[in-house]
Protein backbone atom coordinates (compact mmCIF):
# COMPACT_ATOMS: atom_id res chain seq x y z
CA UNK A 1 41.00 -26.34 -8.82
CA UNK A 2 39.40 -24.02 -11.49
CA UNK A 3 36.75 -25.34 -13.68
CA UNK A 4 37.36 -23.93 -17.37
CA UNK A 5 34.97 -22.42 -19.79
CA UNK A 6 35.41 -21.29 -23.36
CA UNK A 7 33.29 -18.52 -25.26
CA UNK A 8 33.36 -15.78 -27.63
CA UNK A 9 34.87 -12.34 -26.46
CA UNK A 10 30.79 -11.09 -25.97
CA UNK A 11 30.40 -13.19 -23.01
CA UNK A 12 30.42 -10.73 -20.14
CA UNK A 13 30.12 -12.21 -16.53
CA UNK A 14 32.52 -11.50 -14.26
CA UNK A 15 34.50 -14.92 -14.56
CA UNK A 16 35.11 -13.52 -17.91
CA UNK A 17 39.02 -13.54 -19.14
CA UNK A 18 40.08 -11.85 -22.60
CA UNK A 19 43.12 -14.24 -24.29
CA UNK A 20 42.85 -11.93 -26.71
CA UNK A 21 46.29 -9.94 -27.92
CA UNK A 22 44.63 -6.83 -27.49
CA UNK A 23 43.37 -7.31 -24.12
CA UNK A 24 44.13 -5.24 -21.42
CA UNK A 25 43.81 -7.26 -18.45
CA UNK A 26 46.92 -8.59 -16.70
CA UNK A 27 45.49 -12.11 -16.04
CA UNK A 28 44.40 -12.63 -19.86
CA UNK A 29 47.84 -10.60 -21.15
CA UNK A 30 49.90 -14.32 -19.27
CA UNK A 31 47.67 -16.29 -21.72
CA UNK A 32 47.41 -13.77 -24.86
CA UNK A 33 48.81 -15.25 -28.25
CA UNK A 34 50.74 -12.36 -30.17
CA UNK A 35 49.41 -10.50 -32.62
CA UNK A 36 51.98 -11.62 -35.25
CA UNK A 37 50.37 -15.33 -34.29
CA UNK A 38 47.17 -14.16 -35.29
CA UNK A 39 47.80 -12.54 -38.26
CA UNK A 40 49.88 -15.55 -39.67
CA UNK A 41 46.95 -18.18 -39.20
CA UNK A 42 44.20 -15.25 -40.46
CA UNK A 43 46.51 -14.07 -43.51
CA UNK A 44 47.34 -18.05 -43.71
CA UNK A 45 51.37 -17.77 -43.43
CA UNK A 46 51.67 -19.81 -40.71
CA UNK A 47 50.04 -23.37 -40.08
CA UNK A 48 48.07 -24.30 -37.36
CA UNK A 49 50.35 -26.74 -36.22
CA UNK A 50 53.41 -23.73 -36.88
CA UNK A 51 51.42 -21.79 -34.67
CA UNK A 52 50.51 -24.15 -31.57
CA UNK A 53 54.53 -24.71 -31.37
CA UNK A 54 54.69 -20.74 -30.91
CA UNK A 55 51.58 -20.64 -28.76
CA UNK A 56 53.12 -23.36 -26.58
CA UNK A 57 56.14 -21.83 -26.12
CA UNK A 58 54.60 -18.97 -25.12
CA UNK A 59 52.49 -20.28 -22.45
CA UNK A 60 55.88 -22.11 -20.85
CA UNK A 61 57.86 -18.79 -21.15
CA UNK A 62 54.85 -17.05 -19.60
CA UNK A 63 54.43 -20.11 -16.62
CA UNK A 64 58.49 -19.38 -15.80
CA UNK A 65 57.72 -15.34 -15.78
CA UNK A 66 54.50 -15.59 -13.90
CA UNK A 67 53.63 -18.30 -11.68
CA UNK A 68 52.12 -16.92 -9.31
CA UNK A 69 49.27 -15.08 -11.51
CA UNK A 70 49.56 -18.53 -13.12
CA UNK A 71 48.58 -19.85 -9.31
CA UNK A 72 46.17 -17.32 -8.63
CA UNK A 73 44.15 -18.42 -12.28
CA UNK A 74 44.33 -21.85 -11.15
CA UNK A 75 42.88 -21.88 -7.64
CA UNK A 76 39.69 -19.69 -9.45
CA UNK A 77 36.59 -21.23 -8.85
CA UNK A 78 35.56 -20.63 -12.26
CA UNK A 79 37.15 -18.31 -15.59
CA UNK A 80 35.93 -18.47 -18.66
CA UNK A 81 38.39 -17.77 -21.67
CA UNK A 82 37.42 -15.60 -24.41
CA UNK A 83 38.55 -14.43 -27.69
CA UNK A 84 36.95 -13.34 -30.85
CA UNK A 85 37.08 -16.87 -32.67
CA UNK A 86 33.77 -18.71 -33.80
CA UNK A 87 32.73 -21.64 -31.17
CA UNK A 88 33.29 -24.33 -34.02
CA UNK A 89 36.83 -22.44 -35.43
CA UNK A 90 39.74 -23.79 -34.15
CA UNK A 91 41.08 -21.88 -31.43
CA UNK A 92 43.67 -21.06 -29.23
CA UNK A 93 41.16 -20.23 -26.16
CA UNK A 94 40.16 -24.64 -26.17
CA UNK A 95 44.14 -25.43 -26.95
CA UNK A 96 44.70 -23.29 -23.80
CA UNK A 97 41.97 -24.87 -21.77
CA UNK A 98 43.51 -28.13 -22.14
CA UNK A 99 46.58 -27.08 -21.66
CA UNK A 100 45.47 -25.79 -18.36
CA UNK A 101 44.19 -29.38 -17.77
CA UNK A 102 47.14 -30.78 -17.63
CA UNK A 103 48.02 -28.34 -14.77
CA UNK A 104 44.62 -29.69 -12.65
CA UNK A 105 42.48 -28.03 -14.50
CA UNK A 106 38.97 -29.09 -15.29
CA UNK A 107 38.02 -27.85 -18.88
CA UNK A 108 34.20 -27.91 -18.38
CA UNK A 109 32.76 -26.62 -22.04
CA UNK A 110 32.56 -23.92 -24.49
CA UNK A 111 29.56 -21.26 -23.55
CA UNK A 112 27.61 -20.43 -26.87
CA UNK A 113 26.04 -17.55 -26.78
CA UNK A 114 22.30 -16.75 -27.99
């Protein structure tokens, strides 16, 4: 079972996956938040707690549409999730690590970079 990593969005080894909703890459488009998710906890119109109901809901949506890329993430070795938030800001990218624990997971620790 994967082992789980978080870090900001400069992190660039190959086990590197960008969550964020800009991203590009297939694999980190299954975990992305939306943008309007985003803007609501940055412009403070949505709560936190508002937005992890959303965020949720998009990751079970996204397990029904997608399981096997969701399959494929979890027999990984190794990914690391990235986005642009601050290591000690909450985050999505360590709510979605966790969440992945639940699946088997193994959410190992955020990657700080120098």
């Amino acid at each position: 079972m994967v082992k789980v990593f978080t870090s900001m969005i400069a992190y660039s080894e190959d086990d590197r996956m960008d969550i964020t909703f800009a991203t590009t890459d297939m694999l980190g488009k299954i975990f992305a938040p939306t943008r309007e998710m985003v803007m609501g906890i940055k412009l403070n119109t949505i709560t936190k707690e508002q937005y992890l109901v959303k965020y949720k809901a998009l990751l079970e949506d996204s397990r029904k549409r997608y399981p096997n890329l969701w399959d494929m993430v979890l027999n990984f070795d190794k990914v690391v999730l990235c986005c642009y938030c601050n290591p000690n800001d909450w985050c999505h990218r360590r709510y979605l690590a966790q969440y992945l624990g639940i699946l088997g997971a193994e959410y190992v620790k955020e990657i700080y970079l120098k």
